[in-house]
PDB file of N, CA and C in Angstrom:
ATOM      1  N   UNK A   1       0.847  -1.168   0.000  1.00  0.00           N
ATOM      2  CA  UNK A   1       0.000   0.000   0.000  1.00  0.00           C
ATOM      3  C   UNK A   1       0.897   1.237   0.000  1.00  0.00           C
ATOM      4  N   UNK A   2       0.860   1.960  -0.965  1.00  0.00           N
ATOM      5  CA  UNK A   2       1.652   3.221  -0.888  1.00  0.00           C
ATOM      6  C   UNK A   2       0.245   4.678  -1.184  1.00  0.00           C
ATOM      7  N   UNK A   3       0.654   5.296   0.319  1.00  0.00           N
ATOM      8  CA  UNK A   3       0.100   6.812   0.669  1.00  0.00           C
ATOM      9  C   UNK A   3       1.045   8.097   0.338  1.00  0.00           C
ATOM     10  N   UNK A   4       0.492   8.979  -0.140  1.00  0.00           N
ATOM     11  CA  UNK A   4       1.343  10.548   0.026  1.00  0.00           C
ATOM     12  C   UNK A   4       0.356  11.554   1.194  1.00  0.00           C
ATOM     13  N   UNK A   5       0.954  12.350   1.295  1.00  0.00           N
ATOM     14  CA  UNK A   5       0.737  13.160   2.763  1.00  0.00           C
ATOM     15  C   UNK A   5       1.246  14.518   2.356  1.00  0.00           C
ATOM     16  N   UNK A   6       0.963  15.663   2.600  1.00  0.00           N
ATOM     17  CA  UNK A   6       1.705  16.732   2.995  1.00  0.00           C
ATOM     18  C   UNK A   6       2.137  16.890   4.165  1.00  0.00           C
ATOM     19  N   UNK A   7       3.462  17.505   3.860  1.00  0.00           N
ATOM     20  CA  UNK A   7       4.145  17.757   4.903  1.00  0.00           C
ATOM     21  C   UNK A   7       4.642  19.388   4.964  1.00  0.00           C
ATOM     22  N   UNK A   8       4.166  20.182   5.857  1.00  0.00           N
ATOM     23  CA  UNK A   8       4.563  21.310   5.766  1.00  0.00           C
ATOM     24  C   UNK A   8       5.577  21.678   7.153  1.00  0.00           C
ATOM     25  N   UNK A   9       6.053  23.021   6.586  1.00  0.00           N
ATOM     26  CA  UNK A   9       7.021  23.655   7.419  1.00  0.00           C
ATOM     27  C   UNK A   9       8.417  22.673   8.076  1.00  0.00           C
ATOM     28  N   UNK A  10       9.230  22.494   6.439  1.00  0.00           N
ATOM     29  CA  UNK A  10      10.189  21.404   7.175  1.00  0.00           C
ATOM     30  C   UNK A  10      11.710  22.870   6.597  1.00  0.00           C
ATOM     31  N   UNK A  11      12.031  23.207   7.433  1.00  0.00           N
ATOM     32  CA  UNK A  11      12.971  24.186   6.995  1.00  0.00           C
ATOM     33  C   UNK A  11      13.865  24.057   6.092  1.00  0.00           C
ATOM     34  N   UNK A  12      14.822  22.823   5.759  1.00  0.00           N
ATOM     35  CA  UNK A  12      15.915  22.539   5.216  1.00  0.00           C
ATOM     36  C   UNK A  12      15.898  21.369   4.216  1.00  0.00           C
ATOM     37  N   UNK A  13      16.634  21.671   3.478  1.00  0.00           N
ATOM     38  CA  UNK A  13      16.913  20.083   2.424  1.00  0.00           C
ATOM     39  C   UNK A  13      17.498  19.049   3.488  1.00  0.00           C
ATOM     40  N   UNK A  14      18.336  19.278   4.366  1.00  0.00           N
ATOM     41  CA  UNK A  14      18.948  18.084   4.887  1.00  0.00           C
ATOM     42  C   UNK A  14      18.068  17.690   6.389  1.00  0.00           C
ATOM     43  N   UNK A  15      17.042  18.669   6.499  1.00  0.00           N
ATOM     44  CA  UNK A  15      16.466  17.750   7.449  1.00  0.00           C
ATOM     45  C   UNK A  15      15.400  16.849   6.804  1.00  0.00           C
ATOM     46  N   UNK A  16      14.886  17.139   5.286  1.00  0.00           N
ATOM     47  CA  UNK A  16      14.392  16.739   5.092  1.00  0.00           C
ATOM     48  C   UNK A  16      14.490  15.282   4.613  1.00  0.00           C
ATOM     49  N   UNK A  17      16.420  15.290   4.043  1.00  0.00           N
ATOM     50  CA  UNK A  17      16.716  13.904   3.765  1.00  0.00           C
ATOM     51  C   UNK A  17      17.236  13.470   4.983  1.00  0.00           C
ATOM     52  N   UNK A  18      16.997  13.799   6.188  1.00  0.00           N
ATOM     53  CA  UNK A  18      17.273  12.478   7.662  1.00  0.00           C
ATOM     54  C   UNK A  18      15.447  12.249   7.774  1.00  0.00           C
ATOM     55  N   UNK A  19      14.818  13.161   7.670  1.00  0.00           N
ATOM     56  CA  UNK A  19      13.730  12.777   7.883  1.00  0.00           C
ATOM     57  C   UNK A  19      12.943  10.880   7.323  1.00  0.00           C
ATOM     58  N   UNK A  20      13.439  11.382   5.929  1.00  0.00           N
ATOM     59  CA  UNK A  20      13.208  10.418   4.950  1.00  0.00           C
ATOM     60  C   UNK A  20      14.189   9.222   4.999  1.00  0.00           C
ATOM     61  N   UNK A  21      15.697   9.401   5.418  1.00  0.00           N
ATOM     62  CA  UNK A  21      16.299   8.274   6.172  1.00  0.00           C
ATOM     63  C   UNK A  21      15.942   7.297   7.068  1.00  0.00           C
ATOM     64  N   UNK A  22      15.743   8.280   7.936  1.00  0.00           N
ATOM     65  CA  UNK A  22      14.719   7.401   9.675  1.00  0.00           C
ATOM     66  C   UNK A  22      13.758   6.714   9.045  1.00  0.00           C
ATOM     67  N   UNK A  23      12.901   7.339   8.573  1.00  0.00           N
ATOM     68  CA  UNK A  23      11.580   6.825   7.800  1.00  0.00           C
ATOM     69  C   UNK A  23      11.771   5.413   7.327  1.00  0.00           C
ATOM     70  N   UNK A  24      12.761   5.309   6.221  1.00  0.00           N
ATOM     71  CA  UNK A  24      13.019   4.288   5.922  1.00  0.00           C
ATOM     72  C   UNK A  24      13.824   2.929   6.507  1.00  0.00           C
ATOM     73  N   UNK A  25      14.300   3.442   7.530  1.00  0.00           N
ATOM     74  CA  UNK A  25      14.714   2.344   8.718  1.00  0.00           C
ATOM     75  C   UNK A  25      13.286   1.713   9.677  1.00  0.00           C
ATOM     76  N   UNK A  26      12.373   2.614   9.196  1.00  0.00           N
ATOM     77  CA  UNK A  26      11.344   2.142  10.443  1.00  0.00           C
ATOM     78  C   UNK A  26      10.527   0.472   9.425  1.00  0.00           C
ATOM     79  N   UNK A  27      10.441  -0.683  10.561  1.00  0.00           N
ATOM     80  CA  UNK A  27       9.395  -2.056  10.425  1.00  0.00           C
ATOM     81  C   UNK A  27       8.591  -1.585   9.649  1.00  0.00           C
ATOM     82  N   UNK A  28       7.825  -2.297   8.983  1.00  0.00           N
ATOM     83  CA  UNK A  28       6.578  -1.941   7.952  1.00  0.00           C
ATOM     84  C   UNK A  28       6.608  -0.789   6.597  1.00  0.00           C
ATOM     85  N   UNK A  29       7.990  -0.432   6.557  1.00  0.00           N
ATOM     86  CA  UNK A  29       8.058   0.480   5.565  1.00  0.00           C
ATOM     87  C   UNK A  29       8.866   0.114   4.107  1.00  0.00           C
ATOM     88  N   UNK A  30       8.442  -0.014   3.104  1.00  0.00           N
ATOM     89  CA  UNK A  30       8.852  -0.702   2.164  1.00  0.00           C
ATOM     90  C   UNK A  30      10.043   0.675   1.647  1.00  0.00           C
ATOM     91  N   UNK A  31       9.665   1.284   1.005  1.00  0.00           N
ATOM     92  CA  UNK A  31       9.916   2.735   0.685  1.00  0.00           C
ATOM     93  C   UNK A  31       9.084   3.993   1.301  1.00  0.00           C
ATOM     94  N   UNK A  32      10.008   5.013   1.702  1.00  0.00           N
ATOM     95  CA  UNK A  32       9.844   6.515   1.792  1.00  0.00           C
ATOM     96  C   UNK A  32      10.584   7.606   1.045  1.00  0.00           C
ATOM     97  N   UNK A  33      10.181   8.313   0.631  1.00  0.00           N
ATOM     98  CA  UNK A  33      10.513   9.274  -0.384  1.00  0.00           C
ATOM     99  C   UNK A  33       9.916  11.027   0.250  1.00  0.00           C
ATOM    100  N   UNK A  34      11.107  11.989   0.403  1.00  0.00           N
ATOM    101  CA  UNK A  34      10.180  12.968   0.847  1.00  0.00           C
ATOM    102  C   UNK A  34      10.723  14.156   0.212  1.00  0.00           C
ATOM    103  N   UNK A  35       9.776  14.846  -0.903  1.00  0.00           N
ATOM    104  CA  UNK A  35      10.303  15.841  -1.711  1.00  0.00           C
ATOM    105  C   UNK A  35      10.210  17.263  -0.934  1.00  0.00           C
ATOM    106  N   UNK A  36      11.217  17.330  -0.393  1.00  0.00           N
ATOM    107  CA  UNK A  36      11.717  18.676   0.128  1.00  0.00           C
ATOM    108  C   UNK A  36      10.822  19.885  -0.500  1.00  0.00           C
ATOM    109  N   UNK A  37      10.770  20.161  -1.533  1.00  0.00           N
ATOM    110  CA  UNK A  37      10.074  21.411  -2.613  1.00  0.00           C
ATOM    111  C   UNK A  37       8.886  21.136  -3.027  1.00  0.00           C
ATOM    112  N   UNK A  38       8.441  20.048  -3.177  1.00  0.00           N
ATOM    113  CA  UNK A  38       6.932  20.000  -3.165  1.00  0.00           C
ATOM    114  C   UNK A  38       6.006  19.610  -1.890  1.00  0.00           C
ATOM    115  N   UNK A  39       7.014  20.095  -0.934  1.00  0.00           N
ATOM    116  CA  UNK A  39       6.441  19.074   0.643  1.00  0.00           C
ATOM    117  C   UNK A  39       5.443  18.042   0.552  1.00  0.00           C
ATOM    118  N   UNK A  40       5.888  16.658  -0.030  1.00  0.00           N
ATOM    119  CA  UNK A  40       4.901  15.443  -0.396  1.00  0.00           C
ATOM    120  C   UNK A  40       5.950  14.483   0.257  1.00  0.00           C
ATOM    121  N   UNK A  41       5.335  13.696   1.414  1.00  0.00           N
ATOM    122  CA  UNK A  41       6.309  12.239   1.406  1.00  0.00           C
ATOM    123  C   UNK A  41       5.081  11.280   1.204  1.00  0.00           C
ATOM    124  N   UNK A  42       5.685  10.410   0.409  1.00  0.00           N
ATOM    125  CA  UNK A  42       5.279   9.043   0.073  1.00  0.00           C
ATOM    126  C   UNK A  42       5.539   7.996   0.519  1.00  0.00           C
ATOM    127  N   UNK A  43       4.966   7.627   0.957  1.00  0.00           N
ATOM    128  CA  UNK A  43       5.592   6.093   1.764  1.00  0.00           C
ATOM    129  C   UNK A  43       4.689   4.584   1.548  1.00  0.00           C
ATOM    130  N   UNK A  44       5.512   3.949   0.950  1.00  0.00           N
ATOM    131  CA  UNK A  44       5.113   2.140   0.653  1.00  0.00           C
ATOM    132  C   UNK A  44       5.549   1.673   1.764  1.00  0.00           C
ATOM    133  N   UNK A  45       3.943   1.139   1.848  1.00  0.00           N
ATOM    134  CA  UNK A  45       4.072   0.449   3.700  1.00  0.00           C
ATOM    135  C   UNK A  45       4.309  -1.381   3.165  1.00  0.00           C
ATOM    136  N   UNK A  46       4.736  -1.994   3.907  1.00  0.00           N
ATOM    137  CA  UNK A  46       5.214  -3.371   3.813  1.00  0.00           C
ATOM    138  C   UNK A  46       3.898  -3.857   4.328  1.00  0.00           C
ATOM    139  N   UNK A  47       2.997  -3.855   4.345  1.00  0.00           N
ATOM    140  CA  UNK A  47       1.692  -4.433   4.903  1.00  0.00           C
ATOM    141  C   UNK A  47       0.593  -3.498   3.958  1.00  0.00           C
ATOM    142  N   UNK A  48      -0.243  -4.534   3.693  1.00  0.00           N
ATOM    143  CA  UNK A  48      -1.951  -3.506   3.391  1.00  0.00           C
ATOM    144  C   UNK A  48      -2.436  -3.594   4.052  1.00  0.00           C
ATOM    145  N   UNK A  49      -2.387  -3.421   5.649  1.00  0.00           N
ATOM    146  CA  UNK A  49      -3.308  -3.447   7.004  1.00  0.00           C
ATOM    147  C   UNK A  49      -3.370  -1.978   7.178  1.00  0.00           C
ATOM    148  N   UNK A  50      -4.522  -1.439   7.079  1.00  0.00           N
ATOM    149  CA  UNK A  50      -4.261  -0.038   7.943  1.00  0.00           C
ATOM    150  C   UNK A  50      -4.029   0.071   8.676  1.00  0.00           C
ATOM    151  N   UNK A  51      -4.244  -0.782  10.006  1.00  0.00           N
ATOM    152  CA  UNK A  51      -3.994  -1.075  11.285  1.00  0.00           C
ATOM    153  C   UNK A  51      -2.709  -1.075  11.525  1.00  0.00           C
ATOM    154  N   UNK A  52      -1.827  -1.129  10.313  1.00  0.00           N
ATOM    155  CA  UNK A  52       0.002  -1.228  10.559  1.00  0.00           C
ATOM    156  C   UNK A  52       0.625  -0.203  10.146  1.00  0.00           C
ATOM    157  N   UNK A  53      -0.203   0.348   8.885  1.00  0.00           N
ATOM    158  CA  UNK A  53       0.065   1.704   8.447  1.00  0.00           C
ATOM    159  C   UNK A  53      -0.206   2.759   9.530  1.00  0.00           C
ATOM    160  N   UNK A  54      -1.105   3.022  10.405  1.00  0.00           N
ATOM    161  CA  UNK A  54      -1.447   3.660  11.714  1.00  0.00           C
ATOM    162  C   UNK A  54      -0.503   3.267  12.243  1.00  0.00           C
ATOM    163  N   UNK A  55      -0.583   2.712  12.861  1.00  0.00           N
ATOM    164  CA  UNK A  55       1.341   2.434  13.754  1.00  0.00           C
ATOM    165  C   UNK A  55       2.407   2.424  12.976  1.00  0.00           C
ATOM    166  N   UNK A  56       2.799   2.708  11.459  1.00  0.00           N
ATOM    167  CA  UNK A  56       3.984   3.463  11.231  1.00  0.00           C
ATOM    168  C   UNK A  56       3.542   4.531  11.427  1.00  0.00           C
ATOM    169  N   UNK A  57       2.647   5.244  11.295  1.00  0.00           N
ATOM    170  CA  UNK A  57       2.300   6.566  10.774  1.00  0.00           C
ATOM    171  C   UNK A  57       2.752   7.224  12.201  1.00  0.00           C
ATOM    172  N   UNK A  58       2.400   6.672  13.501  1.00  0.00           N
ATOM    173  CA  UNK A  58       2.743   7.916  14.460  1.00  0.00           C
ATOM    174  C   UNK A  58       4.370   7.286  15.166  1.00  0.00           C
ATOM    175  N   UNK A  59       5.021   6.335  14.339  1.00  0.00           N
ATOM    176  CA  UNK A  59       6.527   6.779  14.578  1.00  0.00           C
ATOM    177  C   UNK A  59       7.026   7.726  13.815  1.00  0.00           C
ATOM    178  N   UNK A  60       6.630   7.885  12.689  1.00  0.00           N
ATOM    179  CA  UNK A  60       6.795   8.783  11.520  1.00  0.00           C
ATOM    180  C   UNK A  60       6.448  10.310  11.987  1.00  0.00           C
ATOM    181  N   UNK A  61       5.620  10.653  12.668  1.00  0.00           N
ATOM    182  CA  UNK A  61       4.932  11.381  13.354  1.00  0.00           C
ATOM    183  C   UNK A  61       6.018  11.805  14.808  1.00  0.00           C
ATOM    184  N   UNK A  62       6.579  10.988  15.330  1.00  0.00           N
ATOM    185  CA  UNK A  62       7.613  11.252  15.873  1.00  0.00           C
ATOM    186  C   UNK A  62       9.244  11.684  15.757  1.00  0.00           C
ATOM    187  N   UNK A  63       8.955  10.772  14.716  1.00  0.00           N
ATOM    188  CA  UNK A  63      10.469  11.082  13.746  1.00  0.00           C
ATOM    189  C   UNK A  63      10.498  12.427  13.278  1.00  0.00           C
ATOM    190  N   UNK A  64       9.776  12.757  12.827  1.00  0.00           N
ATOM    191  CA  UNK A  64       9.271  14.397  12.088  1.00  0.00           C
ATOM    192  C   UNK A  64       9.392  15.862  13.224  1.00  0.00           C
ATOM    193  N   UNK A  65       8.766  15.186  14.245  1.00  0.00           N
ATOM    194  CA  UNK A  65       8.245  16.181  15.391  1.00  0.00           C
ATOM    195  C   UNK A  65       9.794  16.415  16.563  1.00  0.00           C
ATOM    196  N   UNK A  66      10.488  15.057  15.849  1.00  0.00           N
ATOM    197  CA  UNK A  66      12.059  15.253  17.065  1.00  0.00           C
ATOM    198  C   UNK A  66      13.094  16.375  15.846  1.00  0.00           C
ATOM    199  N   UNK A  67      12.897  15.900  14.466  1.00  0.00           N
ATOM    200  CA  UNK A  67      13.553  16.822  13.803  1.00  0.00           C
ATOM    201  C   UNK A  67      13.215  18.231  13.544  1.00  0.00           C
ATOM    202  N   UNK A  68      12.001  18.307  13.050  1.00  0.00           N
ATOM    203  CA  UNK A  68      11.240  19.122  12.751  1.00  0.00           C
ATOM    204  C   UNK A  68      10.084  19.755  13.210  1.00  0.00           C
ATOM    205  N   UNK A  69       9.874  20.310  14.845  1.00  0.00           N
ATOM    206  CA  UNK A  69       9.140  20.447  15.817  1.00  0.00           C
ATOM    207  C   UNK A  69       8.179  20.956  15.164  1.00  0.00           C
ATOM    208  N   UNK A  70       8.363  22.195  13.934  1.00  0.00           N
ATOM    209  CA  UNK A  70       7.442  22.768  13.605  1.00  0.00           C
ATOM    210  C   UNK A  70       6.673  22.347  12.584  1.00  0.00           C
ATOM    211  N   UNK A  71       6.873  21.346  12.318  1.00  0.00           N
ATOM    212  CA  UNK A  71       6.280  20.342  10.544  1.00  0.00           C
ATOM    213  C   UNK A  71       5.285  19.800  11.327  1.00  0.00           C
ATOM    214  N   UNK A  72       3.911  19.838  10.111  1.00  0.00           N
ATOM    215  CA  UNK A  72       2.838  19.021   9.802  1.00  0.00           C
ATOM    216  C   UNK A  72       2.595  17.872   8.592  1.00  0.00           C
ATOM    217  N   UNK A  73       2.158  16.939   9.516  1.00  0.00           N
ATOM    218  CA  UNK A  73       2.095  16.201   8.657  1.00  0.00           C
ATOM    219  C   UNK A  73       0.039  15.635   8.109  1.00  0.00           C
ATOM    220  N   UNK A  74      -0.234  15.814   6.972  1.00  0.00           N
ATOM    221  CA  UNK A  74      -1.810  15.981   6.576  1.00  0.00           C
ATOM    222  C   UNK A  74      -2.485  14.807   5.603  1.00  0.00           C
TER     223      UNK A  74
END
């Protein structure tokens, strides 16, 4: 199952590629991709459970919020 999201207010290109690093170290994540300039990350979850996609979603949600206090993710 692959989702896109906006992601706003991420200040920098390079936080945006640790962002998308972490991301991709996290269980259940096949691929993450996060375009800095169009604030879109995409992410192929290793499961079609939503139920697993919800629990990546708020490590992802953490990952974001330790780098990027002021980023939303939608």
């Amino acid at each position: 199952m692959k989702k896109s999201f906006s992601i706003k207010n991420i200040d920098c290109a390079n936080c945006a590629a640790k962002i998308e690093e972490r991301i991709n170290k996290l269980d259940g994540v096949k691929e993450a991709t996060l375009n800095f300039m169009m604030e879109k990350l995409t992410i192929e979850f290793s499961s079609f459970s939503e139920e697993d996609a919800l629990k990546v979603m708020k490590d992802v949600e953490k990952i974001v919020n330790k780098i990027e206090p002021d980023a939303t993710i939608k």
